[in-house]
Protein backbone atom coordinates (compact mmCIF):
# COMPACT_ATOMS: atom_id res chain seq x y z
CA UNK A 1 11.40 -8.61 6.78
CA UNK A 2 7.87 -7.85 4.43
CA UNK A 3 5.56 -5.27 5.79
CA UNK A 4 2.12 -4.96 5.57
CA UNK A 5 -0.12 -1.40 6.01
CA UNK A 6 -3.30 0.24 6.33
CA UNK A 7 -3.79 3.57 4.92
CA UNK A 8 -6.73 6.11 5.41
CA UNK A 9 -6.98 8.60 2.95
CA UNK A 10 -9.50 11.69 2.03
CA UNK A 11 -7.61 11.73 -1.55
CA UNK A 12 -8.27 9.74 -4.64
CA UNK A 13 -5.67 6.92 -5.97
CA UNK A 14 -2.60 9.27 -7.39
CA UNK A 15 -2.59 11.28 -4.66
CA UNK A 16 -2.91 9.01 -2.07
CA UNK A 17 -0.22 6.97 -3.50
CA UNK A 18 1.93 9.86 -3.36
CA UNK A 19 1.24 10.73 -0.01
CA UNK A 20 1.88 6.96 1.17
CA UNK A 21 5.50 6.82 -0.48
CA UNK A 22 6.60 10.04 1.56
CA UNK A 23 5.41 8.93 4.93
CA UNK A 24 7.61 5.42 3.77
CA UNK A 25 10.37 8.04 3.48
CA UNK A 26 9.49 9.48 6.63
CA UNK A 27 9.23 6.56 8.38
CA UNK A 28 12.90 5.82 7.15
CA UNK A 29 11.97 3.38 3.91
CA UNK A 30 13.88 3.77 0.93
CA UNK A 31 11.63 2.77 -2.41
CA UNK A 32 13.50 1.47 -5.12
CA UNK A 33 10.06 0.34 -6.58
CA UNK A 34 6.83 0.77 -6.29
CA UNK A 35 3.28 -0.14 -8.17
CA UNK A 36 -0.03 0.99 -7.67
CA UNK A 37 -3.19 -1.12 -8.23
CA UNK A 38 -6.83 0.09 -7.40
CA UNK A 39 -10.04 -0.61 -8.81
CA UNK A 40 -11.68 2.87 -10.45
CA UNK A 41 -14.88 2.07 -9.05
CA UNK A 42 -13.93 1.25 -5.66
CA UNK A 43 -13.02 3.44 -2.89
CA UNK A 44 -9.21 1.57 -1.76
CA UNK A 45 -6.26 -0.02 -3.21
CA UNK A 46 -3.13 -1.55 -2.98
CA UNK A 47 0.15 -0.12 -3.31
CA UNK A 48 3.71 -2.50 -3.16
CA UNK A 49 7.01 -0.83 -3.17
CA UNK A 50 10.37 -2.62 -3.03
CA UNK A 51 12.36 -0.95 -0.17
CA UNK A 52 15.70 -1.04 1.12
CA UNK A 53 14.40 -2.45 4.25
CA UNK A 54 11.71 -5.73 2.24
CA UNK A 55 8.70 -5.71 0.36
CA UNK A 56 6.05 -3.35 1.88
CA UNK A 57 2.60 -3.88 0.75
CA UNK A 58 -0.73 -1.15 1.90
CA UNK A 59 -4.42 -1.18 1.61
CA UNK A 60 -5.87 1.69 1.57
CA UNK A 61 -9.21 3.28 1.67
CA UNK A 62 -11.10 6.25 2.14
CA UNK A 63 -10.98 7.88 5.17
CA UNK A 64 -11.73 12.04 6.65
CA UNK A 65 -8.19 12.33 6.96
CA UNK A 66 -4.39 10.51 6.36
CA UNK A 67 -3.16 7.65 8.13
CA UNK A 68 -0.93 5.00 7.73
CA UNK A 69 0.22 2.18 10.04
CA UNK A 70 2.69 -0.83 9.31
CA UNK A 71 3.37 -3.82 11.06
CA UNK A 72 6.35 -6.73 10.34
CA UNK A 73 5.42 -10.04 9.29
CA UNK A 74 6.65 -13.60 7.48
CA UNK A 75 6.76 -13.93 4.01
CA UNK A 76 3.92 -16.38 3.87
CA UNK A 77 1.34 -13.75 5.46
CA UNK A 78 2.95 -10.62 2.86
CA UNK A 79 2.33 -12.80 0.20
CA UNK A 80 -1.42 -13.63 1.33
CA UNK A 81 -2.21 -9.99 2.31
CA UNK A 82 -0.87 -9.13 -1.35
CA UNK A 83 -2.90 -11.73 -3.70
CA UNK A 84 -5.95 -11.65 -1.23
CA UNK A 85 -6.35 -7.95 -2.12
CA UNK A 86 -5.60 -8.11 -5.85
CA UNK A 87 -8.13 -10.88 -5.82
CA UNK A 88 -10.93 -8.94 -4.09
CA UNK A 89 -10.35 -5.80 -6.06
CA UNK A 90 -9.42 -7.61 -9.38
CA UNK A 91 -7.47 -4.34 -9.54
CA UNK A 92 -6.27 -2.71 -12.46
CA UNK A 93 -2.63 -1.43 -12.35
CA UNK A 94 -1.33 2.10 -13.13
């Protein structure tokens, strides 16, 4: 089943990425894959990793300190969530 997320972070894109594929690992994901995209003159993103449990996709954005939360959904509303927010950002990829 695809999950979606919404991150908080005080950190900029690499090391909020980082931080967001441990608490997957935490949180009992294992990423076989994983791509960042974020605009460098916006404050948020969008990380998708592959993981042995589905697709995970999370926003994040700037926040005082980390969060993350993840909820399950269909494939149709993964999918939307993912090319809605590489639309909006027209995010570059690293």
């Amino acid at each position: 089943m695809p999950y979606i997320g919404f991150a908080k972070s005080p950190h900029g894109p690499g090391r909020t990425y980082e931080m967001v594929l441990e608490e997957l690992g935490k949180m009992g994901f294992r990423v076989e894959f994983a791509k960042h995209h974020w605009a460098g003159d916006l404050p948020f993103g969008l990380i998708v990793a592959e993981t042995d449990r589905g697709p995970v996709a999370v926003r994040w954005s700037l926040g005082r300190e980390f969060s993350l939360r993840l909820e399950e959904v269909d494939r149709e509303n993964y999918d939307e969530f993912v090319e809605d927010t590489i639309e909006y950002t027209n995010a570059d990829s690293g």
